[in-house]
Protein backbone atom coordinates (compact mmCIF):
# COMPACT_ATOMS: atom_id res chain seq x y z
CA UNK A 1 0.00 0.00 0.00
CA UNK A 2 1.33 3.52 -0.34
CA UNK A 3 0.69 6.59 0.57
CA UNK A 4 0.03 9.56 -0.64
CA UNK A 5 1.83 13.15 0.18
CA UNK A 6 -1.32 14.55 1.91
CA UNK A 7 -1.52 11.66 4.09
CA UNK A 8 1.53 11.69 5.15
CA UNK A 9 2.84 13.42 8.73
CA UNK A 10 5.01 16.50 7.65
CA UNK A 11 7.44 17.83 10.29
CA UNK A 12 7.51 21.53 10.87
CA UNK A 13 10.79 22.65 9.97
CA UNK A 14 12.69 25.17 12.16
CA UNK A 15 12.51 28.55 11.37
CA UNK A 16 15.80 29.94 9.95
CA UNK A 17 16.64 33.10 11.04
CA UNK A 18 18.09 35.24 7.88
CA UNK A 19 21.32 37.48 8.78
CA UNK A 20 20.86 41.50 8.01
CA UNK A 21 23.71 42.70 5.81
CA UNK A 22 25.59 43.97 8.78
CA UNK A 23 26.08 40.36 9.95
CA UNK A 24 27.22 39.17 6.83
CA UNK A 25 29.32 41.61 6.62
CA UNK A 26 31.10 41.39 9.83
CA UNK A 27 30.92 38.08 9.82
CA UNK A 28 33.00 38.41 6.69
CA UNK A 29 34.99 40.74 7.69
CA UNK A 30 34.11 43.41 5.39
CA UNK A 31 34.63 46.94 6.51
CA UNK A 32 32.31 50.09 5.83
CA UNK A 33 33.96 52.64 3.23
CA UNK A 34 35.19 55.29 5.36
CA UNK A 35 37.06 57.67 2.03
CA UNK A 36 37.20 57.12 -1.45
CA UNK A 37 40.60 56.47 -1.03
CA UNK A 38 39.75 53.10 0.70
CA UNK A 39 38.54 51.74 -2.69
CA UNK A 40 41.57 52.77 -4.71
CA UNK A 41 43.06 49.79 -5.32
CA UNK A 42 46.00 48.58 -8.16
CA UNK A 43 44.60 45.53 -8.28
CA UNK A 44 41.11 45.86 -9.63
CA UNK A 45 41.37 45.06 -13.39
CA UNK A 46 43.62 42.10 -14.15
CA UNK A 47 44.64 44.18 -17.34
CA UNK A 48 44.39 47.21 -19.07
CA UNK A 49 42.51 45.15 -21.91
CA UNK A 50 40.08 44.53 -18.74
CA UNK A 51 40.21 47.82 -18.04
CA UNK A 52 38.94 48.94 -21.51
CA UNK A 53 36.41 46.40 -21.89
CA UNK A 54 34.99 47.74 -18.42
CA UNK A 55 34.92 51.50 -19.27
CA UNK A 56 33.37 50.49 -23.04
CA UNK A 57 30.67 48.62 -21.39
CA UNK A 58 30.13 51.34 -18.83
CA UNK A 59 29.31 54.61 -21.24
CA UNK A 60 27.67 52.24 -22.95
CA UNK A 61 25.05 51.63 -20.92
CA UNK A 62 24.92 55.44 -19.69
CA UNK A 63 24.31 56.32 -23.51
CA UNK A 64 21.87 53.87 -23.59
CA UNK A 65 19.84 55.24 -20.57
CA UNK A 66 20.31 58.83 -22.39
CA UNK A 67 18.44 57.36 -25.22
């Protein structure tokens, strides 16, 4: 005999509390930007090939929004 889904006894599964960004983020050790100088960084763009493809894609999505 089998059963079906509806007959069967479902456990209520705990409730998972979800973590605000600030947890996550200390728990990851991620700091707040205090100056724009805390996200200069050399090593952002692998390349300057990266680099290009980056600022290409980037006006041209602004000139797309202008449009």
């Amino acid at each position: 005999m089998t059963t079906s889904g509806a007959e069967q006894t479902s456990r209520p599964r705990p409730e998972r509390r979800r973590e605000s960004l600030d947890e996550q983020a200390r728990r990851r050790g991620i700091r707040p930007v205090m100056s724009v100088e805390d996200m200069a960084r050399d090593d952002v763009f692998e390349s300057d090939e990266e680099l290009d493809a980056f600022l290409a894609d980037l006006r041209a999505s602004r000139d797309a929004s202008l449009s």
